[in-house]
C-alpha atoms as a PDB file:
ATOM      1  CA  UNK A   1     -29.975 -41.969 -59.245  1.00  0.00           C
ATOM      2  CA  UNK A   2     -31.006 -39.102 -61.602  1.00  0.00           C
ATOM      3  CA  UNK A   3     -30.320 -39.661 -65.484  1.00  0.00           C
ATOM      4  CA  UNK A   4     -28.975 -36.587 -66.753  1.00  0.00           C
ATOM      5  CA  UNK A   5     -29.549 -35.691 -70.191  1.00  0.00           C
ATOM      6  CA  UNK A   6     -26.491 -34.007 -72.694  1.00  0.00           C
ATOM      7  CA  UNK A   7     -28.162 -30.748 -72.123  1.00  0.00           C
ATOM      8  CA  UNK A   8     -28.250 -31.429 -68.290  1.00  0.00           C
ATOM      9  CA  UNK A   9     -24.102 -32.285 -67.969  1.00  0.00           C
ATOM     10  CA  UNK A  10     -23.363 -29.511 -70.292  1.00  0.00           C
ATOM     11  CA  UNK A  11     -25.217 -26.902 -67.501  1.00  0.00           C
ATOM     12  CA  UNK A  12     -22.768 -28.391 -65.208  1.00  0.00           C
ATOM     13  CA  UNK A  13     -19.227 -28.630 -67.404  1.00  0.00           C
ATOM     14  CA  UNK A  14     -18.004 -24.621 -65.857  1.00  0.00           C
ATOM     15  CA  UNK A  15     -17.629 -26.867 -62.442  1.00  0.00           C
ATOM     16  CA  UNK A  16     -14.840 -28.863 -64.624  1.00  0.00           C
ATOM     17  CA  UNK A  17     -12.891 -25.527 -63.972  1.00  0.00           C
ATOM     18  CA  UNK A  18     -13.720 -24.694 -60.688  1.00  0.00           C
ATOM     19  CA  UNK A  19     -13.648 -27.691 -58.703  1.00  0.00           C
ATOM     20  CA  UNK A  20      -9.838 -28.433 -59.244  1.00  0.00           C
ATOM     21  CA  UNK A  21      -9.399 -24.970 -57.706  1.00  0.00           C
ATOM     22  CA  UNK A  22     -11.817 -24.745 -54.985  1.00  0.00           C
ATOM     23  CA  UNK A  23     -10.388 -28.430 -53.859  1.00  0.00           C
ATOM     24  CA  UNK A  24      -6.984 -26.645 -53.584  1.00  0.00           C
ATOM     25  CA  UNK A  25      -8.028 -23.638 -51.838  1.00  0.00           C
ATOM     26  CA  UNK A  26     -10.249 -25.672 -49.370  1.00  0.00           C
ATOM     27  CA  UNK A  27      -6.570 -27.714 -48.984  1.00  0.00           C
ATOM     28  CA  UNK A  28      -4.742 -24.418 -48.425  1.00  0.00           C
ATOM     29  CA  UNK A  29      -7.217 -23.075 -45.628  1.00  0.00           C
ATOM     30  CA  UNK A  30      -8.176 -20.287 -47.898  1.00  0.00           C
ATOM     31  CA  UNK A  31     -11.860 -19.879 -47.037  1.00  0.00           C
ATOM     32  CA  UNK A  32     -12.473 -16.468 -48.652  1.00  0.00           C
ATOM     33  CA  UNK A  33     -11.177 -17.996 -52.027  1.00  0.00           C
ATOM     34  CA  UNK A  34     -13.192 -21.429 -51.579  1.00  0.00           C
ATOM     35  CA  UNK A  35     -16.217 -19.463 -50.638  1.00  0.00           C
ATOM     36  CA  UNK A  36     -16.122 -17.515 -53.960  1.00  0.00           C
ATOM     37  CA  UNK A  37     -15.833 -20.414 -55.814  1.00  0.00           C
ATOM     38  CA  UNK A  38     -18.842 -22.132 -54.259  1.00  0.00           C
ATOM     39  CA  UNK A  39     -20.296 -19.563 -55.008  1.00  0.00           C
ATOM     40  CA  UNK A  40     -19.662 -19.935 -58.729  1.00  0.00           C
ATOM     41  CA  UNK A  41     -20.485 -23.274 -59.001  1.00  0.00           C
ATOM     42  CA  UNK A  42     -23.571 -24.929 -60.694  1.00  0.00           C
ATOM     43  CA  UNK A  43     -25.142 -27.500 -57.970  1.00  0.00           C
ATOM     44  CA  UNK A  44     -27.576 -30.632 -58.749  1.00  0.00           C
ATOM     45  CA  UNK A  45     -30.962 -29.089 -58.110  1.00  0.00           C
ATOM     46  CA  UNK A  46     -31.340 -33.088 -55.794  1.00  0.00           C
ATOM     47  CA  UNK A  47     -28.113 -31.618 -53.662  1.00  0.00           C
ATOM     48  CA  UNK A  48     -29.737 -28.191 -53.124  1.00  0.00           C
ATOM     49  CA  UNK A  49     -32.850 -30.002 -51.739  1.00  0.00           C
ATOM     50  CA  UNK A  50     -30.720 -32.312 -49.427  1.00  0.00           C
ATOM     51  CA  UNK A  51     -28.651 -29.370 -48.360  1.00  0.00           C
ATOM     52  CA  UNK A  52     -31.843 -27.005 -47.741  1.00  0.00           C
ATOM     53  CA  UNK A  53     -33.467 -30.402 -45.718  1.00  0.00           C
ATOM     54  CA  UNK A  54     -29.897 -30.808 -43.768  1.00  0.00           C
ATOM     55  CA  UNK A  55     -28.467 -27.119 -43.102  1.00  0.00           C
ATOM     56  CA  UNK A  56     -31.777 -25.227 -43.578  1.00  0.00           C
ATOM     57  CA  UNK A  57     -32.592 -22.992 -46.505  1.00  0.00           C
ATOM     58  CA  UNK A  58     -31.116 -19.419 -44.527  1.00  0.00           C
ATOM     59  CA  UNK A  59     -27.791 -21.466 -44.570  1.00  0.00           C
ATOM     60  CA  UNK A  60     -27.957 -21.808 -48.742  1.00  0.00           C
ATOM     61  CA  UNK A  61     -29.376 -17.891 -49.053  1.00  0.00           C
ATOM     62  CA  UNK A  62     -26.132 -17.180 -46.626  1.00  0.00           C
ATOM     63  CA  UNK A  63     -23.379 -19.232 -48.396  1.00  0.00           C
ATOM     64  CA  UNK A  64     -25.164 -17.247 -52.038  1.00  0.00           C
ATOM     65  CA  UNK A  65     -24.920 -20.983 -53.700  1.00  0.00           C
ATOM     66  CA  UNK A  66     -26.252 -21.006 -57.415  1.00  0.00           C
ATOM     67  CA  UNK A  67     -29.971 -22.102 -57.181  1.00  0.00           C
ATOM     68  CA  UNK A  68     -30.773 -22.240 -60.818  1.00  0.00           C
ATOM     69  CA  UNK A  69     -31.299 -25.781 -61.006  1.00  0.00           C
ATOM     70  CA  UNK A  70     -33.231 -26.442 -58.098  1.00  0.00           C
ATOM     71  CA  UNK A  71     -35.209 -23.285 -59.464  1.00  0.00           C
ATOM     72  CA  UNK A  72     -35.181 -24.891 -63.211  1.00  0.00           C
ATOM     73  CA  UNK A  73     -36.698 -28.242 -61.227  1.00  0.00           C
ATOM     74  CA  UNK A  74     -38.672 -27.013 -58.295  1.00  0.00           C
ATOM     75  CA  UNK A  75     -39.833 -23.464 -59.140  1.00  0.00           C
ATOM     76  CA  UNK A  76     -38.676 -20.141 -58.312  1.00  0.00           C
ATOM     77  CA  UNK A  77     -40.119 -20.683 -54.118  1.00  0.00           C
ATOM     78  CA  UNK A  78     -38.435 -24.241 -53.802  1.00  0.00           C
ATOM     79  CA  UNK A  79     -36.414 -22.904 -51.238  1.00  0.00           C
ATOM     80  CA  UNK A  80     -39.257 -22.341 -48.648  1.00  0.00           C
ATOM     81  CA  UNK A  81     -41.566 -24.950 -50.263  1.00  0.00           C
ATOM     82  CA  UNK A  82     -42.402 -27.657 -47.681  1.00  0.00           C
ATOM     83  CA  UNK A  83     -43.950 -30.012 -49.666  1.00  0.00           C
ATOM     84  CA  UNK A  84     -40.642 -30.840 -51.786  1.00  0.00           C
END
């Protein structure tokens, strides 16, 4: 489990706002609306890396999920890096 510092959670407190409504657009079948809102959200750089291992990186650059903190972690190429 990753310990995440004040200045970690506080990166990640805009997804208090978002989540409620993506849930609820995911619930209504609105894709369009959920996929701007994943969009917007700020994702653990640890879920990034599972999701680039799992779906393949071209299926992050395609959704246009926020990378900053796996970039903040892993470095600006994390995406393609093979060694992560």
């Amino acid at each position: 489990m990753t310990d995440y510092t004040r200045e970690d959670l506080e990166r990640f407190a805009g997804n208090d706002d978002i989540l409620p409504m993506l849930l609820d657009a995911e619930r209504a079948g609105d894709e369009a609306t959920a996929a701007d809102l994943r969009k917007r959200m700020v994702y653990p750089a640890e879920a990034l890396l599972a999701a680039r291992d799992s779906m393949g990186p071209e299926w992050i650059v395609t959704e246009g999920l926020n990378c900053s903190e796996a970039e903040r972690k892993y470095g600006p190429n994390w995406l393609y890096d093979d060694t992560l």
